[in-house]
Protein backbone atom coordinates (compact mmCIF):
# COMPACT_ATOMS: atom_id res chain seq x y z
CA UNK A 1 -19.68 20.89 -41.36
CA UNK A 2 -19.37 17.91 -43.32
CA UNK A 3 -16.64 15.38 -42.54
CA UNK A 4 -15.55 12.71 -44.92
CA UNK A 5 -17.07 9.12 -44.31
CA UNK A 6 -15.18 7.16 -47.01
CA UNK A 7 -12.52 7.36 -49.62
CA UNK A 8 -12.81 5.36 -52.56
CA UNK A 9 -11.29 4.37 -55.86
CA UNK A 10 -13.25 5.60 -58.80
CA UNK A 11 -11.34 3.00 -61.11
CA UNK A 12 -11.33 0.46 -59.02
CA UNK A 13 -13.31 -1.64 -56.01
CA UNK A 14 -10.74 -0.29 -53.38
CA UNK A 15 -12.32 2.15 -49.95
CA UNK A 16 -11.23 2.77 -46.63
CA UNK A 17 -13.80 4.31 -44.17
CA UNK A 18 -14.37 6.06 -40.85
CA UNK A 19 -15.58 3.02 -39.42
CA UNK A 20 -12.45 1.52 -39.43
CA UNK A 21 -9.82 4.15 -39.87
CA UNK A 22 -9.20 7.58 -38.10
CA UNK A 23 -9.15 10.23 -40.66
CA UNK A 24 -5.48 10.51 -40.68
CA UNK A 25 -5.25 6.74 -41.50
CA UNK A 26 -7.41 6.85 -44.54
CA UNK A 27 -5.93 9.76 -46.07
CA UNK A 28 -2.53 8.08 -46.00
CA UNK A 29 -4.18 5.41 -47.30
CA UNK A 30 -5.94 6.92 -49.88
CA UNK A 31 -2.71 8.65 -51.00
CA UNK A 32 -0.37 5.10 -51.64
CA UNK A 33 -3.07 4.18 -53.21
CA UNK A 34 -3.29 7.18 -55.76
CA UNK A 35 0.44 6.60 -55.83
CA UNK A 36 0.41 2.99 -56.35
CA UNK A 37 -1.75 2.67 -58.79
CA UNK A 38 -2.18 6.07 -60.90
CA UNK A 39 -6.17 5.79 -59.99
CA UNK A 40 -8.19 8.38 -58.81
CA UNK A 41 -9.52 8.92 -55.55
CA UNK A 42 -12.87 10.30 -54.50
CA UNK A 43 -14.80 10.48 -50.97
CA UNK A 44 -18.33 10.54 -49.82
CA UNK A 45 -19.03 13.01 -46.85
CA UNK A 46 -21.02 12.37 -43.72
CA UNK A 47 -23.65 15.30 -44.08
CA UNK A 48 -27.43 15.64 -43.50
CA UNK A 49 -27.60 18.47 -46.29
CA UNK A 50 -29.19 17.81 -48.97
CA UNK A 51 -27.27 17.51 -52.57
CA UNK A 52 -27.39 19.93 -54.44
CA UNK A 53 -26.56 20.55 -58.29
CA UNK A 54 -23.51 22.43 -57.88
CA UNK A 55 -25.27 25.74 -58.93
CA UNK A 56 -26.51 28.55 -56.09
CA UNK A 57 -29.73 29.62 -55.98
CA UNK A 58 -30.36 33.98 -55.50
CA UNK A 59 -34.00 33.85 -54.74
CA UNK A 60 -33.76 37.56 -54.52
CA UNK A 61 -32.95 38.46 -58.07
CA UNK A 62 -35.69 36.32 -59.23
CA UNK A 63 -38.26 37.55 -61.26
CA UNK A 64 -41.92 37.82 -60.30
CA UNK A 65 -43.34 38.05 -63.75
């Protein structure tokens, strides 16, 4: 499972992350900050998946053609 590894402002240069907040911490955080400021908040996740492009892949309906 992936776990989040930093919140961040998308308008702005603000971040809190899991190296120096607990996860309840940063998403109390994150949240005044929303509040705050009307920004928007994002997060980057602590995975070793790869990205994908949002779309699933059915490898068994593909066509052999």
């Amino acid at each position: 499972m992936s776990r989040v590894k930093e919140n961040y402002c998308t308008e702005c240069g603000w971040s809190v992350s899991s190296a120096d907040h607990m996860v309840s911490e940063r998403t109390q955080l994150a949240i005044e900050h929303a509040v705050t400021t009307g920004h928007d908040i994002d997060c980057l996740f602590d995975t070793d998946e790869p990205p994908t492009d949002g779309f699933a892949t059915d490898l068994t309906r593909q066509s052999t053609d």
